[in-house]
PDB file of N, CA and C in Angstrom:
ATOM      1  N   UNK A   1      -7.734 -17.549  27.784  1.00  0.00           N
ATOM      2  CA  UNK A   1      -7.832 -16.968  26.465  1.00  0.00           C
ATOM      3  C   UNK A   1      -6.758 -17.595  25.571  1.00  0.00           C
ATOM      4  N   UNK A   2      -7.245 -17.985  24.432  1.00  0.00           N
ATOM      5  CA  UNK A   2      -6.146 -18.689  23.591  1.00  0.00           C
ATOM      6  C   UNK A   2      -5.060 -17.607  23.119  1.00  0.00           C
ATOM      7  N   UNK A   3      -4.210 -17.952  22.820  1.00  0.00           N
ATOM      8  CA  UNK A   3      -3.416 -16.960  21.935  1.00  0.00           C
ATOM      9  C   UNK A   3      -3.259 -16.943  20.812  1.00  0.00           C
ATOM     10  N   UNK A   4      -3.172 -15.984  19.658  1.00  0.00           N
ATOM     11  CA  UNK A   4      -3.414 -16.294  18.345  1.00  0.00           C
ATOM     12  C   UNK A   4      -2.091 -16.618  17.618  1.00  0.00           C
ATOM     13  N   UNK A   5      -1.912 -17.785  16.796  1.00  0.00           N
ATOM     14  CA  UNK A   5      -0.393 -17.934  16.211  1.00  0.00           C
ATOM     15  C   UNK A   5      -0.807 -17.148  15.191  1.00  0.00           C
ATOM     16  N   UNK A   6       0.842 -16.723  15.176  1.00  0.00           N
ATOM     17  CA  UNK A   6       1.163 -16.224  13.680  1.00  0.00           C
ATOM     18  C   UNK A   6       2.457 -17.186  13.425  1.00  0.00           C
ATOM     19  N   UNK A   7       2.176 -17.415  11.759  1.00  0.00           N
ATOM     20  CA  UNK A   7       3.061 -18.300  10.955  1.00  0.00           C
ATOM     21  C   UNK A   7       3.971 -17.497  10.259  1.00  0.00           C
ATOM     22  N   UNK A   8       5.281 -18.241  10.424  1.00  0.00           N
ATOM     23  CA  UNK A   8       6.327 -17.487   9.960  1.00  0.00           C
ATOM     24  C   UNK A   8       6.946 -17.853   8.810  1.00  0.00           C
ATOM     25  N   UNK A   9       6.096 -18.475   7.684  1.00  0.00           N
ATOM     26  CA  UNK A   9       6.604 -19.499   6.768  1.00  0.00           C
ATOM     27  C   UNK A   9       7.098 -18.316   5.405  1.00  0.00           C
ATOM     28  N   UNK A  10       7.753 -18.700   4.781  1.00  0.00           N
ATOM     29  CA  UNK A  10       8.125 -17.813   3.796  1.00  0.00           C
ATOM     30  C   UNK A  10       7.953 -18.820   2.117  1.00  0.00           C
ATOM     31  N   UNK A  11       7.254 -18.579   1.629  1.00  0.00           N
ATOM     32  CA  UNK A  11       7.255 -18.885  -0.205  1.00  0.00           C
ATOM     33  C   UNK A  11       8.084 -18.292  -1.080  1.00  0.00           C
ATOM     34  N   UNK A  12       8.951 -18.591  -1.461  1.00  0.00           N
ATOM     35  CA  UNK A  12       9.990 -18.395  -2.876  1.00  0.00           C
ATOM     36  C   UNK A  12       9.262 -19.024  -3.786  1.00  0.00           C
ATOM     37  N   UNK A  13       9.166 -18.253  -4.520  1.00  0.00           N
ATOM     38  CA  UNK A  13       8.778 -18.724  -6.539  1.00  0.00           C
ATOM     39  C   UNK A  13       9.626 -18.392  -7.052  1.00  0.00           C
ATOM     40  N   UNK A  14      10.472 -19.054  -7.644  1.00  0.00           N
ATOM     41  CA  UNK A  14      11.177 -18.752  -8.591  1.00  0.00           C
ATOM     42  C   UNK A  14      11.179 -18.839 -10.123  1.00  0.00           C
ATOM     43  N   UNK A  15      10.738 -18.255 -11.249  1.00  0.00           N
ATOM     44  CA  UNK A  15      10.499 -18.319 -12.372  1.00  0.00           C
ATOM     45  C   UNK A  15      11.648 -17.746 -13.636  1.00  0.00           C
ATOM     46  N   UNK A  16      11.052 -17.587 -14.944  1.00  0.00           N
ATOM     47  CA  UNK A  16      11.803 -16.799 -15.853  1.00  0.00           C
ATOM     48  C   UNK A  16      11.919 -15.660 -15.650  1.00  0.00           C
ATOM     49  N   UNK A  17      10.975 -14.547 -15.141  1.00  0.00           N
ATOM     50  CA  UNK A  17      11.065 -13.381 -14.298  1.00  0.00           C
ATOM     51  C   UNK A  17      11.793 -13.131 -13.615  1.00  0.00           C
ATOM     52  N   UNK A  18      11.932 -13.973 -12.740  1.00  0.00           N
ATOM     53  CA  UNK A  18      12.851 -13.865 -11.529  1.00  0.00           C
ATOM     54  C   UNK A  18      12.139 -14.601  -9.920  1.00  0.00           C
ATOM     55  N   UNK A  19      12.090 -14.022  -9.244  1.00  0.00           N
ATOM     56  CA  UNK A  19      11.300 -14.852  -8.367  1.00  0.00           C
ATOM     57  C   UNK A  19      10.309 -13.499  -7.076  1.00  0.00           C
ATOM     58  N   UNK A  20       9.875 -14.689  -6.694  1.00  0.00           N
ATOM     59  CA  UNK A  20       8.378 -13.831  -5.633  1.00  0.00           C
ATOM     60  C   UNK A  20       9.037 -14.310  -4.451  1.00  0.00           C
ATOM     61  N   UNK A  21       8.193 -13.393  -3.513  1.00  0.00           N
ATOM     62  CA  UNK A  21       8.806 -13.632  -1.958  1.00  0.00           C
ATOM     63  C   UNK A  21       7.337 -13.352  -1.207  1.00  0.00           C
ATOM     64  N   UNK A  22       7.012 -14.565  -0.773  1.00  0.00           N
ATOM     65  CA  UNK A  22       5.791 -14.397  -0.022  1.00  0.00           C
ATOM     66  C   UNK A  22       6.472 -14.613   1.307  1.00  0.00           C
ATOM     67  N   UNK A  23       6.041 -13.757   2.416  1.00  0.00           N
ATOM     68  CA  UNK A  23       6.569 -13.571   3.624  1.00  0.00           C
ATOM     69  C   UNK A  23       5.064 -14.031   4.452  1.00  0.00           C
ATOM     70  N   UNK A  24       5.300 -14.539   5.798  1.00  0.00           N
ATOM     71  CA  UNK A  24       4.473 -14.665   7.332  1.00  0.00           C
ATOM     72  C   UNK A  24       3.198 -15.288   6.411  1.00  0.00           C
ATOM     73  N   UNK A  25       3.375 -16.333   5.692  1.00  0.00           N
ATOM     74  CA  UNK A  25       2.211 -17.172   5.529  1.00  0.00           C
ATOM     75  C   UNK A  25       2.015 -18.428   6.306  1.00  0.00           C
ATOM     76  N   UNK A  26       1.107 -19.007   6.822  1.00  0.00           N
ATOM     77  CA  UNK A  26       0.372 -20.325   7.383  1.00  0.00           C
ATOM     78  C   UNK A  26       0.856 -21.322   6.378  1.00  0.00           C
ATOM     79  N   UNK A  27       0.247 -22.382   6.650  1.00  0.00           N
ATOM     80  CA  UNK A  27       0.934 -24.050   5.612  1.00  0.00           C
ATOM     81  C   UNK A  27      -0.037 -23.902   4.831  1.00  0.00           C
ATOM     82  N   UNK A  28      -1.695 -23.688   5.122  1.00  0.00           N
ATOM     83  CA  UNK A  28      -2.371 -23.481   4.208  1.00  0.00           C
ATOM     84  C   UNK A  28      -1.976 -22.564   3.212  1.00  0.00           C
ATOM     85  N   UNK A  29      -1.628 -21.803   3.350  1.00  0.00           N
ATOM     86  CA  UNK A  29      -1.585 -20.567   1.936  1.00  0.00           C
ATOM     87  C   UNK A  29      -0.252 -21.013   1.647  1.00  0.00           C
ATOM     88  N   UNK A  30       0.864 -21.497   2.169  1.00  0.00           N
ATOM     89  CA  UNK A  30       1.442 -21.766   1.145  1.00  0.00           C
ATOM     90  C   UNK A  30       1.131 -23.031   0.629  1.00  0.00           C
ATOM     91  N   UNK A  31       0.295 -24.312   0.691  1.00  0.00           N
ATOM     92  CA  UNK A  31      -0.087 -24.685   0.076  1.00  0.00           C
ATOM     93  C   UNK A  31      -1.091 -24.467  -1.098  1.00  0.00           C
ATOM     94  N   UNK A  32      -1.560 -23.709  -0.626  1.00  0.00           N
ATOM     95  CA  UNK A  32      -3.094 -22.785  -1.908  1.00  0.00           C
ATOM     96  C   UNK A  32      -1.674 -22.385  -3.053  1.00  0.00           C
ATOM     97  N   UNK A  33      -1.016 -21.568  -2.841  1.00  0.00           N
ATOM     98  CA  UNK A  33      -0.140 -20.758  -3.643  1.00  0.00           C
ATOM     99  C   UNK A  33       0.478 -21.672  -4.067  1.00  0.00           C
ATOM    100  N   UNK A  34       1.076 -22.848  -4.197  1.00  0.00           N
ATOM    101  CA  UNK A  34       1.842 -23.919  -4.746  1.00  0.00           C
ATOM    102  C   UNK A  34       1.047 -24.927  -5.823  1.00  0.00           C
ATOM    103  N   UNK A  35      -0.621 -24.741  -4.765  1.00  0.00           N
ATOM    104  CA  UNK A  35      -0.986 -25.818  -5.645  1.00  0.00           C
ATOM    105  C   UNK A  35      -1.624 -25.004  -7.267  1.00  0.00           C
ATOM    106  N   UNK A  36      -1.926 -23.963  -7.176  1.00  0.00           N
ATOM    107  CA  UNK A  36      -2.112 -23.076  -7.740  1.00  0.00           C
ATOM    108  C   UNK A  36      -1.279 -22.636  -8.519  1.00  0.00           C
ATOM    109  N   UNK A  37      -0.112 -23.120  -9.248  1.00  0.00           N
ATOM    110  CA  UNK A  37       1.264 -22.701  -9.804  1.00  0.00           C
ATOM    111  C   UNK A  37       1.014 -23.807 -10.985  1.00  0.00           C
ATOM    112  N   UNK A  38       0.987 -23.248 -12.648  1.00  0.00           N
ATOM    113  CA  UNK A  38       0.900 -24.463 -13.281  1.00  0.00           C
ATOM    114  C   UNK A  38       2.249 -24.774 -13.724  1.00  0.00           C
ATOM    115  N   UNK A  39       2.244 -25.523 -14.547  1.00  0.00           N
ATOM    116  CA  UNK A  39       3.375 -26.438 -14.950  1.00  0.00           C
ATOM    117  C   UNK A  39       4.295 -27.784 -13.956  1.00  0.00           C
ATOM    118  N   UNK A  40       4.692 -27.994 -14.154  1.00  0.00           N
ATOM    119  CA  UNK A  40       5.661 -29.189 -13.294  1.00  0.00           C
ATOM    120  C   UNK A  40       6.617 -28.157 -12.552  1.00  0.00           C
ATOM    121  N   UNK A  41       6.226 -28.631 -11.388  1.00  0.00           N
ATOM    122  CA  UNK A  41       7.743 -27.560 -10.471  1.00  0.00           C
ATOM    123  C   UNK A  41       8.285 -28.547  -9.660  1.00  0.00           C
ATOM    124  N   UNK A  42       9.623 -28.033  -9.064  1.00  0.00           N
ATOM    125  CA  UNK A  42       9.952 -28.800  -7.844  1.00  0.00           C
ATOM    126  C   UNK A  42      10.121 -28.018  -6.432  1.00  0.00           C
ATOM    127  N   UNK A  43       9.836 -28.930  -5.564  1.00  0.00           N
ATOM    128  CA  UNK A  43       9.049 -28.055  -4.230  1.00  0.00           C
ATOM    129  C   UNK A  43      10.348 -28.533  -3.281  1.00  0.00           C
ATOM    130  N   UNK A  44      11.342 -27.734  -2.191  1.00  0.00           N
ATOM    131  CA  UNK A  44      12.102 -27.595  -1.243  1.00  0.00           C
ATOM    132  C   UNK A  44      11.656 -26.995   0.177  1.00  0.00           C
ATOM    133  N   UNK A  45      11.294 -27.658   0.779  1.00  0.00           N
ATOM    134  CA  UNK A  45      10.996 -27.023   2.466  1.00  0.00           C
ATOM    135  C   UNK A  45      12.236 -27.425   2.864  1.00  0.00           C
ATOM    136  N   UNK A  46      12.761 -26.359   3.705  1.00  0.00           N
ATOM    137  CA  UNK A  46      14.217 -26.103   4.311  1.00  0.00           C
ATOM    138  C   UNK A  46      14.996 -26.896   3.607  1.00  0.00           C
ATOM    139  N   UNK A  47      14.955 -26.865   2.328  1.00  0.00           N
ATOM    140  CA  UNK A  47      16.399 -27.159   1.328  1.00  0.00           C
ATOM    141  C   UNK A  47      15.792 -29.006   1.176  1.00  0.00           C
ATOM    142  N   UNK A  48      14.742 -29.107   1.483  1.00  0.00           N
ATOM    143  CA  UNK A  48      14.618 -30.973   1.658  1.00  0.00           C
ATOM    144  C   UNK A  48      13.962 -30.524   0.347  1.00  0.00           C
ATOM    145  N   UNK A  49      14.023 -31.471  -0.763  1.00  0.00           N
ATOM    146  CA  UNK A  49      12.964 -31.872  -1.877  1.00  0.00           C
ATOM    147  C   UNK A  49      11.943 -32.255  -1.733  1.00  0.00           C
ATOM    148  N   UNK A  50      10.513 -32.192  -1.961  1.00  0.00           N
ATOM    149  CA  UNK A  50       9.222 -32.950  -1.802  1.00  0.00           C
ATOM    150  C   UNK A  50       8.692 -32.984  -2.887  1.00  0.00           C
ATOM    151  N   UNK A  51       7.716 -33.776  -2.710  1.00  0.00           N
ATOM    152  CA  UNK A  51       6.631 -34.375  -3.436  1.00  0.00           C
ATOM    153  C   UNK A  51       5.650 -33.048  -4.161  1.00  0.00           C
ATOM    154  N   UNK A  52       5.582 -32.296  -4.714  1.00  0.00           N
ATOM    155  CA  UNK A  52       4.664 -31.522  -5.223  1.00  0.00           C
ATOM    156  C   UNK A  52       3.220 -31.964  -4.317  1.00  0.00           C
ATOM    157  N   UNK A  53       2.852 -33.243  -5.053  1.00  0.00           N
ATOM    158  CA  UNK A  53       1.331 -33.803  -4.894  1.00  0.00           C
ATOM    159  C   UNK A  53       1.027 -34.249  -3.394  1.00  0.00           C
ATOM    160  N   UNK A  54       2.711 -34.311  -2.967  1.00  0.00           N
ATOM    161  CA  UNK A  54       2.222 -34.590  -0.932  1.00  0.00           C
ATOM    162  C   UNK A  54       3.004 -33.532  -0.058  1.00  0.00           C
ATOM    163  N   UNK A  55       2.493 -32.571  -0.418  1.00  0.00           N
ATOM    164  CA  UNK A  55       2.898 -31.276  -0.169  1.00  0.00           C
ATOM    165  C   UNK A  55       2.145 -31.358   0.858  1.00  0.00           C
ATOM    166  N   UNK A  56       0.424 -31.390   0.674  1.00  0.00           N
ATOM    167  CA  UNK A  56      -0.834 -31.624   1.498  1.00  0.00           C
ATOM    168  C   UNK A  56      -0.238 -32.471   2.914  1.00  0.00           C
ATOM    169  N   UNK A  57       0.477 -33.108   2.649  1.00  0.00           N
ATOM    170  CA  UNK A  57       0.890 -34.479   4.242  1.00  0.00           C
ATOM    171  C   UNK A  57       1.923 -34.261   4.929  1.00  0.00           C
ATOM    172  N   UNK A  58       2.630 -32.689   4.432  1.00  0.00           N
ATOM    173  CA  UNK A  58       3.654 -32.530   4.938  1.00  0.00           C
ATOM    174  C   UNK A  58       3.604 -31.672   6.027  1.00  0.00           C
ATOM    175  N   UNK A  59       4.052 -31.641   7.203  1.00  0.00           N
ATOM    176  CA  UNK A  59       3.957 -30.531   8.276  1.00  0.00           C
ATOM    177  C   UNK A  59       5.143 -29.378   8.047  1.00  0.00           C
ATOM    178  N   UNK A  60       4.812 -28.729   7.737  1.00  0.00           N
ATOM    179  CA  UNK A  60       5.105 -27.519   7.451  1.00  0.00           C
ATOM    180  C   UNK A  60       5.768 -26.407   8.728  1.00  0.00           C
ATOM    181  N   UNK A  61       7.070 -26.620   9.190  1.00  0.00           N
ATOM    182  CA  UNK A  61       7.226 -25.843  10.593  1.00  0.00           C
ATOM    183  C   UNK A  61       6.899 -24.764  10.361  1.00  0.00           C
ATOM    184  N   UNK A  62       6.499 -23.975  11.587  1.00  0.00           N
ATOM    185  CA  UNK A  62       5.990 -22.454  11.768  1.00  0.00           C
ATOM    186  C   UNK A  62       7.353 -21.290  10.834  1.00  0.00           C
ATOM    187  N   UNK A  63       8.673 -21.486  10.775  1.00  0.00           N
ATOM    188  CA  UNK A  63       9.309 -20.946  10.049  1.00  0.00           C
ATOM    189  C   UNK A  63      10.152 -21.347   9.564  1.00  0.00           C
ATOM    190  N   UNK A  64       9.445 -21.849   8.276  1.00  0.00           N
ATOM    191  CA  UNK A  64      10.026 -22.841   7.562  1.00  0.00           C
ATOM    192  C   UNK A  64      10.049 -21.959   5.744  1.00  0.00           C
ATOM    193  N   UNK A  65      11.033 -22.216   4.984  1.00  0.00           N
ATOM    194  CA  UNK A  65      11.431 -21.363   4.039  1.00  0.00           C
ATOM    195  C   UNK A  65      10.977 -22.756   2.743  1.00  0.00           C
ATOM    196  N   UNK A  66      10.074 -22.358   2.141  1.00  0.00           N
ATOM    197  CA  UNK A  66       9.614 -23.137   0.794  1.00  0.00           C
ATOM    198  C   UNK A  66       9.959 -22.546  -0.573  1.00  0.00           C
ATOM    199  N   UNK A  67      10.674 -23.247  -1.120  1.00  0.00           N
ATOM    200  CA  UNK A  67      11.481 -22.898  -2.191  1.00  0.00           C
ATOM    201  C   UNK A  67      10.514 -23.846  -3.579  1.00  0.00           C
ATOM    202  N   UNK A  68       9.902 -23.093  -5.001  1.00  0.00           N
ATOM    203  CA  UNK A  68       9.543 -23.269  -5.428  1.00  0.00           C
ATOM    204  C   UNK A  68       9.948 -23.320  -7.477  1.00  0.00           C
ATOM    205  N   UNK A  69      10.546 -23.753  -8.022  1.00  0.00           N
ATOM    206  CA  UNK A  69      10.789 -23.787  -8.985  1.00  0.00           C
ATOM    207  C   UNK A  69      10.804 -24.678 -10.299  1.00  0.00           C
ATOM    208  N   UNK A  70      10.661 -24.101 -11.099  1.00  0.00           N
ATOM    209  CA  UNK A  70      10.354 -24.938 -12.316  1.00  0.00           C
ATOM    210  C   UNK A  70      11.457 -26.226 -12.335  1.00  0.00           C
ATOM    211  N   UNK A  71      10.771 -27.123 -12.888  1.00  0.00           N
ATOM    212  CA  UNK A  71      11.969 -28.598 -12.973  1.00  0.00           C
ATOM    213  C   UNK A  71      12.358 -27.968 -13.964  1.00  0.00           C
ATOM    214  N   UNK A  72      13.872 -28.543 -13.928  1.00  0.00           N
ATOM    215  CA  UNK A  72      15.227 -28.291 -15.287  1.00  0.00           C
ATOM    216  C   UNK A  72      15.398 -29.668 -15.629  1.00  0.00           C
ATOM    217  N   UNK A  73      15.690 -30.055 -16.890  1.00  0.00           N
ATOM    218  CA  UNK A  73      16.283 -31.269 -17.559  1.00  0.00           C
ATOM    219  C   UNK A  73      17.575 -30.528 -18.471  1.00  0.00           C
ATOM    220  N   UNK A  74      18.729 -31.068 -17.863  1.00  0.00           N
ATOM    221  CA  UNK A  74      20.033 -31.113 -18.845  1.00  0.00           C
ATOM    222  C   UNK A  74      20.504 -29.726 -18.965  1.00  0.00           C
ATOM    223  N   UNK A  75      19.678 -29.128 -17.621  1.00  0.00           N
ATOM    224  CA  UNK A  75      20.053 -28.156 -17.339  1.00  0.00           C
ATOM    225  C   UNK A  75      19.258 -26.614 -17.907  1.00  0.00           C
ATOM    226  N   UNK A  76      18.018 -26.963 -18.935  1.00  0.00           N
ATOM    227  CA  UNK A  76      17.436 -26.132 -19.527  1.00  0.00           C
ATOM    228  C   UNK A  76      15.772 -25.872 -18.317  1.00  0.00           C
ATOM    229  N   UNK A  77      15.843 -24.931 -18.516  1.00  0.00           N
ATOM    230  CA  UNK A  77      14.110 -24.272 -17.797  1.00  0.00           C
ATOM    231  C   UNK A  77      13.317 -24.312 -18.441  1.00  0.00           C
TER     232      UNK A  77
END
């Protein structure tokens, strides 16, 4: 009998609001939820910077913390 994984990935959004905390999501949903975010952001899996657009090619560890926020220039949001 297989065993069923559960993913331990966590999504941070961080916005003008303040920020979201998506808890025990798969790579898929946090990819759905990222790609799904408009404007220009910049994307951090375990503090590393990525690619927004190769988010898709990235392996995603089972508990791995994705940090999501708007790009700043010169320090403005």
């Amino acid at each position: 009998m297989e065993e069923d994984r559960m993913s331990n990935i966590t999504l941070k959004i961080l916005d003008l609001t303040g920020d979201t905390v998506l808890a025990d999501l798969d790579a898929d949903a946090v990819r759905a939820e990222v790609t799904a975010l408009d404007g220009e952001r910049w994307v951090f899996v375990d503090g590393r910077m990525v690619q927004r657009d190769a988010l898709a090619n990235i392996d995603i560890a089972e508990n791995a913390t994705v940090l999501v926020t708007r790009q700043m220039v010169a320090g403005l949001v």
